[in-house]
N, C-alpha and C. Protein backbone atom coordinates (compact mmCIF):
# COMPACT_ATOMS: atom_id res chain seq x y z
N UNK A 1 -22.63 4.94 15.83
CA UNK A 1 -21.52 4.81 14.90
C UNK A 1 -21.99 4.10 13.64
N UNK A 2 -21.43 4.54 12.62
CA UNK A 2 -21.38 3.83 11.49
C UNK A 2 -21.29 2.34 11.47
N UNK A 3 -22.38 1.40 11.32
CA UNK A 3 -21.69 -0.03 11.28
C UNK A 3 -20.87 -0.16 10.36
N UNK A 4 -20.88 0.55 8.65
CA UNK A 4 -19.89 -0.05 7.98
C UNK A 4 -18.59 0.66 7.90
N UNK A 5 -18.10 1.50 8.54
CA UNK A 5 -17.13 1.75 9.04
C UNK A 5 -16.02 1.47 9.77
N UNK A 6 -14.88 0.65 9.35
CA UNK A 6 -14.09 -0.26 9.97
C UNK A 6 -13.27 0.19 10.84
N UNK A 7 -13.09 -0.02 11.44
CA UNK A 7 -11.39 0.43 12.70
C UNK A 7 -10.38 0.50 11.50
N UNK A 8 -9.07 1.32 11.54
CA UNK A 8 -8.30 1.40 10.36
C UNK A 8 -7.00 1.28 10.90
N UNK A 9 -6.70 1.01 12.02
CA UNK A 9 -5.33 1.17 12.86
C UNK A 9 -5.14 -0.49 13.09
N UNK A 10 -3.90 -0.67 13.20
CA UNK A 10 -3.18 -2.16 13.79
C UNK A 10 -3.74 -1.97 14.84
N UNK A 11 -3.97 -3.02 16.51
CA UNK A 11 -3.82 -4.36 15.53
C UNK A 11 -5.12 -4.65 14.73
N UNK A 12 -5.87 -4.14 14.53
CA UNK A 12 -7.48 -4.78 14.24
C UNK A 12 -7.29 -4.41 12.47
N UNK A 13 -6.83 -3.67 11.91
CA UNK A 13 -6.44 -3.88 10.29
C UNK A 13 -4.59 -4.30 10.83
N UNK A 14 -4.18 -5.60 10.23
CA UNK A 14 -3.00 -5.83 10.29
C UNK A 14 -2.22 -5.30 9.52
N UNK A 15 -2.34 -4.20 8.74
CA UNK A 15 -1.67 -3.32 7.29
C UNK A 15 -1.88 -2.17 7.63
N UNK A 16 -1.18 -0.94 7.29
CA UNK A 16 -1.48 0.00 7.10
C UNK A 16 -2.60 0.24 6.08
N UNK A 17 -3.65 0.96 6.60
CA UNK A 17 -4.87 1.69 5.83
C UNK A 17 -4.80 1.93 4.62
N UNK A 18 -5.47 1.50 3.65
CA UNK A 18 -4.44 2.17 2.16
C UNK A 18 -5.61 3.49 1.83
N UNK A 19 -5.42 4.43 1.10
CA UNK A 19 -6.15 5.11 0.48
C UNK A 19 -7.60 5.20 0.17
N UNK A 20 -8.17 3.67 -0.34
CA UNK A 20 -8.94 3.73 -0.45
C UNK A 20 -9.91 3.33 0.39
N UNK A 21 -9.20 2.30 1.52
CA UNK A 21 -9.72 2.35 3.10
C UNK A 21 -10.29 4.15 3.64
N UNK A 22 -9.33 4.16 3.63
CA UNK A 22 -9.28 5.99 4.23
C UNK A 22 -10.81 6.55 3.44
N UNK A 23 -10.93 6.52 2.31
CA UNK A 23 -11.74 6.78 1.63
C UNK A 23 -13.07 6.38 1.82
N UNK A 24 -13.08 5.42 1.38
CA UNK A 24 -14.75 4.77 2.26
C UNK A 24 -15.10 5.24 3.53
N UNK A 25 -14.22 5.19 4.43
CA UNK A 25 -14.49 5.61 5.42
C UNK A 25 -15.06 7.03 5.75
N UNK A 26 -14.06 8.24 5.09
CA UNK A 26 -15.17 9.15 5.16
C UNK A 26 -15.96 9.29 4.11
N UNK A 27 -16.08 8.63 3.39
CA UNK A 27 -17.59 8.96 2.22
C UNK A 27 -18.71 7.91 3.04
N UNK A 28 -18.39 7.16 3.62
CA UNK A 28 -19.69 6.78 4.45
C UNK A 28 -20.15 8.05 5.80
N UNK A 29 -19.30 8.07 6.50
CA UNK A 29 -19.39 9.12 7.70
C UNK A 29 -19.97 10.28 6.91
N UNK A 30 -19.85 11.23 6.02
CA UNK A 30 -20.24 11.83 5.55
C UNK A 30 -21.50 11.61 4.70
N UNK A 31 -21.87 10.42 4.45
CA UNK A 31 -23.54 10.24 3.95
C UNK A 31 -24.33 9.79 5.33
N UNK A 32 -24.08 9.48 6.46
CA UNK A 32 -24.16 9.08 7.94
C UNK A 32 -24.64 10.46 8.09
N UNK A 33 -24.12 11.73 8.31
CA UNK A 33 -24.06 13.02 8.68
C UNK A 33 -25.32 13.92 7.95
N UNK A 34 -25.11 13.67 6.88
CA UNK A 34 -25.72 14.43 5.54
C UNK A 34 -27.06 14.11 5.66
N UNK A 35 -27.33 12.24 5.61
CA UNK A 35 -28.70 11.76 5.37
C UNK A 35 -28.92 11.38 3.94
N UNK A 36 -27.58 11.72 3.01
CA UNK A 36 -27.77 11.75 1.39
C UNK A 36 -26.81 10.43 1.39
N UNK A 37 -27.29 9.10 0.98
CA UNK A 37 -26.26 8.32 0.27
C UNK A 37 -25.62 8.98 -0.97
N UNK A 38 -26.05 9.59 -1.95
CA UNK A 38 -26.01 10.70 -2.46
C UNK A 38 -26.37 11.61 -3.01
N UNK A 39 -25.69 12.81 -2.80
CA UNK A 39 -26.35 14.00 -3.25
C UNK A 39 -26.92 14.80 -4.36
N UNK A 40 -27.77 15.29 -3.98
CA UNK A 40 -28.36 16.40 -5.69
C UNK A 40 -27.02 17.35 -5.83
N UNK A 41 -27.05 17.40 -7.70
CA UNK A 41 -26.37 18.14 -7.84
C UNK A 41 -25.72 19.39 -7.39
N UNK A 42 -26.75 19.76 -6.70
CA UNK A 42 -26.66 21.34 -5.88
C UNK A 42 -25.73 21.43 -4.45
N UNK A 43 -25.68 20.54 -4.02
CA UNK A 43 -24.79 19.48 -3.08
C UNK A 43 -23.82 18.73 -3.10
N UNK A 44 -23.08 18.35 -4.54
CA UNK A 44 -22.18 17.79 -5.30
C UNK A 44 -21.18 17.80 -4.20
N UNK A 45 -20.30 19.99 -4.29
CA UNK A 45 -19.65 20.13 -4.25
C UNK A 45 -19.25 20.25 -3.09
N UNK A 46 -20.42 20.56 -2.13
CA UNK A 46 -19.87 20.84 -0.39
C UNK A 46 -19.68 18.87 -0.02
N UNK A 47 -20.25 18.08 -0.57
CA UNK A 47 -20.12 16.54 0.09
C UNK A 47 -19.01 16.36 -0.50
N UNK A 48 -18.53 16.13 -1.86
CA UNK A 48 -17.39 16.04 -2.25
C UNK A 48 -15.85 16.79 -0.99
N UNK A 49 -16.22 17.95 -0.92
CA UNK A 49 -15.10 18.65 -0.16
C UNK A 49 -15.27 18.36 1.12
N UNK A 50 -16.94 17.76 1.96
CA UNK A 50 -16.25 17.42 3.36
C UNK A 50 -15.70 15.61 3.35
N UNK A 51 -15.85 14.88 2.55
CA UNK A 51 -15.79 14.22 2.55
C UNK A 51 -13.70 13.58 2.15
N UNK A 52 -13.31 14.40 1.05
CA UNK A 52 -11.91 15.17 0.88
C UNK A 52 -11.02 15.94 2.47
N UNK A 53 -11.95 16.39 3.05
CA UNK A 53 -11.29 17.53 4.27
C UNK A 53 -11.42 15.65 5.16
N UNK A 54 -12.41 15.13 5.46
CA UNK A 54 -12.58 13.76 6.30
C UNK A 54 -11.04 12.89 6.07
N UNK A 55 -11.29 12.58 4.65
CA UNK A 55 -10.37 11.67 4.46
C UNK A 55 -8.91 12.13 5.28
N UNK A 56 -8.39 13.87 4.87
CA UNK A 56 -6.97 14.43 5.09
C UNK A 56 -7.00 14.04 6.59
N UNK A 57 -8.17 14.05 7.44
CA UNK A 57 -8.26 14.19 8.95
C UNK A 57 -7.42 12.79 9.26
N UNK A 58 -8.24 12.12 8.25
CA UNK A 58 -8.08 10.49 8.87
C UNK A 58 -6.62 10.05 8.59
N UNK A 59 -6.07 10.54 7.59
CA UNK A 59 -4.62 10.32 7.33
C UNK A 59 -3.84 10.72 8.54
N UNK A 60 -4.17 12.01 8.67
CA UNK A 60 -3.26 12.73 9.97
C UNK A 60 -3.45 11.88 11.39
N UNK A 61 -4.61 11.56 11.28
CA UNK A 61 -5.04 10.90 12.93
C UNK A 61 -3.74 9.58 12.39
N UNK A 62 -4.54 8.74 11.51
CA UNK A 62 -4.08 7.71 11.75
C UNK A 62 -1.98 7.73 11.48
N UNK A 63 -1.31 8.76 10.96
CA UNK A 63 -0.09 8.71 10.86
C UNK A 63 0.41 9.30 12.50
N UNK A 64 -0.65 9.63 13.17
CA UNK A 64 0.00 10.33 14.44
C UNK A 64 -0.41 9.57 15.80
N UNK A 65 -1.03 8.62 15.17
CA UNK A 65 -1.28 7.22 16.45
C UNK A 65 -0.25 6.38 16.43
N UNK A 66 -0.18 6.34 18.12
CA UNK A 66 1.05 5.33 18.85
C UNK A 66 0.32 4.81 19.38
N UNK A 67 0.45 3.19 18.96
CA UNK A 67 -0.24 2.10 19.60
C UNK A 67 0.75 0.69 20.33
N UNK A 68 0.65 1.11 21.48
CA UNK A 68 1.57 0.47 22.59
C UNK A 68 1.71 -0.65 22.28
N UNK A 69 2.81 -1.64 22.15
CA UNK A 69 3.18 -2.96 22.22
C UNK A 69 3.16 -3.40 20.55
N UNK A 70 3.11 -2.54 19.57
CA UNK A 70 2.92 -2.43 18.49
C UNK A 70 3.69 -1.87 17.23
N UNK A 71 4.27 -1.04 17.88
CA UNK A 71 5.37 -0.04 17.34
C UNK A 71 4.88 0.93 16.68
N UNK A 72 3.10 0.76 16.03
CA UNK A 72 2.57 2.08 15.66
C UNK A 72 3.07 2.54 15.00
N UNK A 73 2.31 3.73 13.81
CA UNK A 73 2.62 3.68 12.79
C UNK A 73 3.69 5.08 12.88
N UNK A 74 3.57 5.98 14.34
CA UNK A 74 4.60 6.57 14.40
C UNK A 74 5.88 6.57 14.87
N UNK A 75 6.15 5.13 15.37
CA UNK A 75 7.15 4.32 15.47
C UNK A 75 8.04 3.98 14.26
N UNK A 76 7.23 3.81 13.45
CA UNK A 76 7.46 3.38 11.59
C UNK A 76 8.03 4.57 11.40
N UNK A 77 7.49 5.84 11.55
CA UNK A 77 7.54 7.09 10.60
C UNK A 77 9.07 7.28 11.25
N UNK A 78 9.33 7.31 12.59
CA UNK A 78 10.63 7.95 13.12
C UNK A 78 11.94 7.05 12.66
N UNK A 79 11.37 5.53 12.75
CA UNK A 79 12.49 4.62 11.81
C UNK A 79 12.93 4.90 10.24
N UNK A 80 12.02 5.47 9.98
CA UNK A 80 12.21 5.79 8.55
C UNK A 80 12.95 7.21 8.00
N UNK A 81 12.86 8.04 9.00
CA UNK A 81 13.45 9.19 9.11
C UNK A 81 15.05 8.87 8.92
N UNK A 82 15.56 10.35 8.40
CA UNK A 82 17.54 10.45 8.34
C UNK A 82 18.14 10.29 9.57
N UNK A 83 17.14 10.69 10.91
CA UNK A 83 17.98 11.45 12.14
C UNK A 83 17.75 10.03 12.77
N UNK A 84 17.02 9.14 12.61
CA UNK A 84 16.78 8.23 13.38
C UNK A 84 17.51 7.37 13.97
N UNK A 85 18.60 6.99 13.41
CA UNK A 85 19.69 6.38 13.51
C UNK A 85 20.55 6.51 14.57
């Protein structure tokens, strides 16, 4: 694993992940993978886009984790909803 790659979920980040958490995260995993801290121009555009496709993953994972005794962040999402009530 990536050492500089942080856990991004409560309880071990006490906040929700912001953006640019999310971000680092896969632009490291993706130079981890590659072998390129970064890339030749010729390569720009496929690291740029897996690194973009990484980040969307990590949003989805992390908005669709339920973490017990915690209320989790899809606990949040259903409180926040119209029907929830």
């Amino acid at each position: 694993m990536c050492r500089s790659i942080k856990t991004l979920r409560p309880p071990v980040l006490p906040e929700e992940a912001t953006e640019e958490d999310i971000r680092a995260a896969a632009l490291q995993y993706v130079r981890k993978v590659s072998g390129f801290r970064a890339p030749a121009a010729h390569n720009r555009e496929v690291f740029d886009e897996a690194v973009e496709e990484i980040a969307e993953a990590t949003r989805r994972l992390l908005e669709g984790l339920e973490i017990r005794g915690s209320g989790g962040h899809a606990a949040k999402r259903q409180a926040q909803e119209p029907d929830a009530a």
